[in-house]
Protein backbone atom coordinates (compact mmCIF):
# COMPACT_ATOMS: atom_id res chain seq x y z
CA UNK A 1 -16.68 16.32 -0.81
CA UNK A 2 -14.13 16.91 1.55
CA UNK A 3 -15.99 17.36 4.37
CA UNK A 4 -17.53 13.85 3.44
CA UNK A 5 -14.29 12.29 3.70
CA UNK A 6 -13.62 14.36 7.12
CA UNK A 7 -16.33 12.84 8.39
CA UNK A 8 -15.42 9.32 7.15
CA UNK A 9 -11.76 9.77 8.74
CA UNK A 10 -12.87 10.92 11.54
CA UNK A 11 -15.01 7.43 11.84
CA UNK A 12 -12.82 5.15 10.51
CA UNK A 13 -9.98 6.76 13.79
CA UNK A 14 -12.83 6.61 16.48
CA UNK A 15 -13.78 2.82 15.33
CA UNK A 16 -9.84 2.23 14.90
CA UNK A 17 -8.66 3.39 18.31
CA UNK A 18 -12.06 1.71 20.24
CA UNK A 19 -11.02 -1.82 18.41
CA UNK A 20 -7.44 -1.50 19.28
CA UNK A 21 -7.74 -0.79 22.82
CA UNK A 22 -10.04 -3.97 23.70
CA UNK A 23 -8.68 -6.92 24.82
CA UNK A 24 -9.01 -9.26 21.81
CA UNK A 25 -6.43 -9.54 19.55
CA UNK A 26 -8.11 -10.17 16.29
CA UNK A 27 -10.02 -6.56 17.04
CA UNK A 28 -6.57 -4.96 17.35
CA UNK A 29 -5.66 -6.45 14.57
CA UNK A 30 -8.82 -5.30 12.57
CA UNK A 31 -8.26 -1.79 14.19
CA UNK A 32 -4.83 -1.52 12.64
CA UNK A 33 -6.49 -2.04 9.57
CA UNK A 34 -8.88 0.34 10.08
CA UNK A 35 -6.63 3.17 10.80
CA UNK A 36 -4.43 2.30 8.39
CA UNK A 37 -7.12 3.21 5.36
CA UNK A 38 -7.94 6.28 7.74
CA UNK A 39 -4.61 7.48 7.34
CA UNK A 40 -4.95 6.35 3.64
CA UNK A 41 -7.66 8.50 2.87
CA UNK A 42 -6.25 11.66 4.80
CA UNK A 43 -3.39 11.56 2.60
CA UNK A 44 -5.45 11.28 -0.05
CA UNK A 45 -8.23 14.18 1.09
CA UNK A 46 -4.87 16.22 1.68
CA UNK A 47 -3.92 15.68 -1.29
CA UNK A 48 -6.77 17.05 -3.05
CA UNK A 49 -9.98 15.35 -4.30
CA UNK A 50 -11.36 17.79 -7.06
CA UNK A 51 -9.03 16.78 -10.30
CA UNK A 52 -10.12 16.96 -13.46
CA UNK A 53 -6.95 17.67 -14.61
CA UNK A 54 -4.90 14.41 -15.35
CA UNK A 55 -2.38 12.64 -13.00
CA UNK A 56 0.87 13.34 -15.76
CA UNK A 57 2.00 15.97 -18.02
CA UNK A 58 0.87 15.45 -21.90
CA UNK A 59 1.56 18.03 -24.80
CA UNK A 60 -0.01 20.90 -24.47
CA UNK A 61 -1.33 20.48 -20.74
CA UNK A 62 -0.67 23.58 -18.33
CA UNK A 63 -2.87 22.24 -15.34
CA UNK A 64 -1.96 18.72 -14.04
CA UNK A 65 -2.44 16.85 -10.58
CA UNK A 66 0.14 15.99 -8.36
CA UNK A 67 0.82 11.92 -8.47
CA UNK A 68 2.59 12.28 -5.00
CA UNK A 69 -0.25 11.38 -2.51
CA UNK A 70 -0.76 8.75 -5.42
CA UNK A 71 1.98 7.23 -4.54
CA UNK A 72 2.94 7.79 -1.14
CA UNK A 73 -0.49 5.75 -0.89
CA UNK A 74 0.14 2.54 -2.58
CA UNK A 75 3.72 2.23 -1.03
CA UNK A 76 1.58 2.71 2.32
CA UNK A 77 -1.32 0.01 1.11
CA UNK A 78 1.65 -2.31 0.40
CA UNK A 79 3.68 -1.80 3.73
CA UNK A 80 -0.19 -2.32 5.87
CA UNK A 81 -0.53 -5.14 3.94
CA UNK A 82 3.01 -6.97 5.13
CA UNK A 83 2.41 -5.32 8.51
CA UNK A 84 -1.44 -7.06 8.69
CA UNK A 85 -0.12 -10.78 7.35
CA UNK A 86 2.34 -10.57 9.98
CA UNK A 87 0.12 -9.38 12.91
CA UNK A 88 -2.20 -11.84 11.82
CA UNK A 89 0.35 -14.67 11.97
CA UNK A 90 1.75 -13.70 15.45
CA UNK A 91 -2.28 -13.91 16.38
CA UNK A 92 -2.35 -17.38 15.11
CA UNK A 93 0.65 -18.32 16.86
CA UNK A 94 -0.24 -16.33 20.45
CA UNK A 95 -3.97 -18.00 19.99
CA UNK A 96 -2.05 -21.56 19.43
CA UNK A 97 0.12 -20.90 22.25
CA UNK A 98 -2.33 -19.84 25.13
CA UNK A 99 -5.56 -20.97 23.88
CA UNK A 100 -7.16 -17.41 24.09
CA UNK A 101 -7.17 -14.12 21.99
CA UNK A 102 -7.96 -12.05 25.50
CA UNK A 103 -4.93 -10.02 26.40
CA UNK A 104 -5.60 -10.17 30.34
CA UNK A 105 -5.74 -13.94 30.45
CA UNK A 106 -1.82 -14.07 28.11
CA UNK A 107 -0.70 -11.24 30.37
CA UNK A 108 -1.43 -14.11 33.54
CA UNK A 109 -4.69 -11.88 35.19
CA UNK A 110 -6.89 -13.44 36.99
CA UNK A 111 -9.57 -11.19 36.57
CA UNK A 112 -12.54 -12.74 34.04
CA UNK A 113 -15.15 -11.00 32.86
């Protein structure tokens, strides 16, 4: 199972960094997205995936698993939530601006392609 999830990290970094280097900014902002549940599910595969043993001590339990990456994860979902509405907006407002989501043509290039 975890080399499942390798490979699915590994895919959702490669399509993460290709999105966030083109020129469009609705792709970067999908891209942060993407490697934001990447790094999600690396903390989570770190954390360790085969748990039967529940997430908080009860009576009589010896062998729990640790809620940490639990946690660390949905304070990380919220935060790449606030940090997506707000690139989002500031595409909105740079497409409103300049008429264009195409990074060259904001930056003032002349080069089209």
């Amino acid at each position: 199972m975890e080399l499942l999830m390798a490979i699915l990290i590994g895919i959702l970094f490669t399509a993460a960094v290709y999105l966030i280097l083109s020129r469009s900014l609705i792709k970067i902002v999908i891209g942060t997205g993407l490697l934001s549940h990447g790094a999600h599910l690396l903390i989570l595969t770190m954390g360790g995936l085969g748990g039967a043993s529940p997430p908080v001590l009860a009576e009589g339990v010896t062998d729990f698993a640790d809620p940490l990456p639990q946690a660390l994860i949905l304070t990380a979902i919220v935060i790449s939530f606030g940090v997506t509405a707000f690139m989002l907006v500031m595409a909105y407002r740079a497409y409103a601006v300049h008429k264009t989501d195409d990074m060259n043509q904001m930056k003032g290039n002349d080069e089209h392609d």
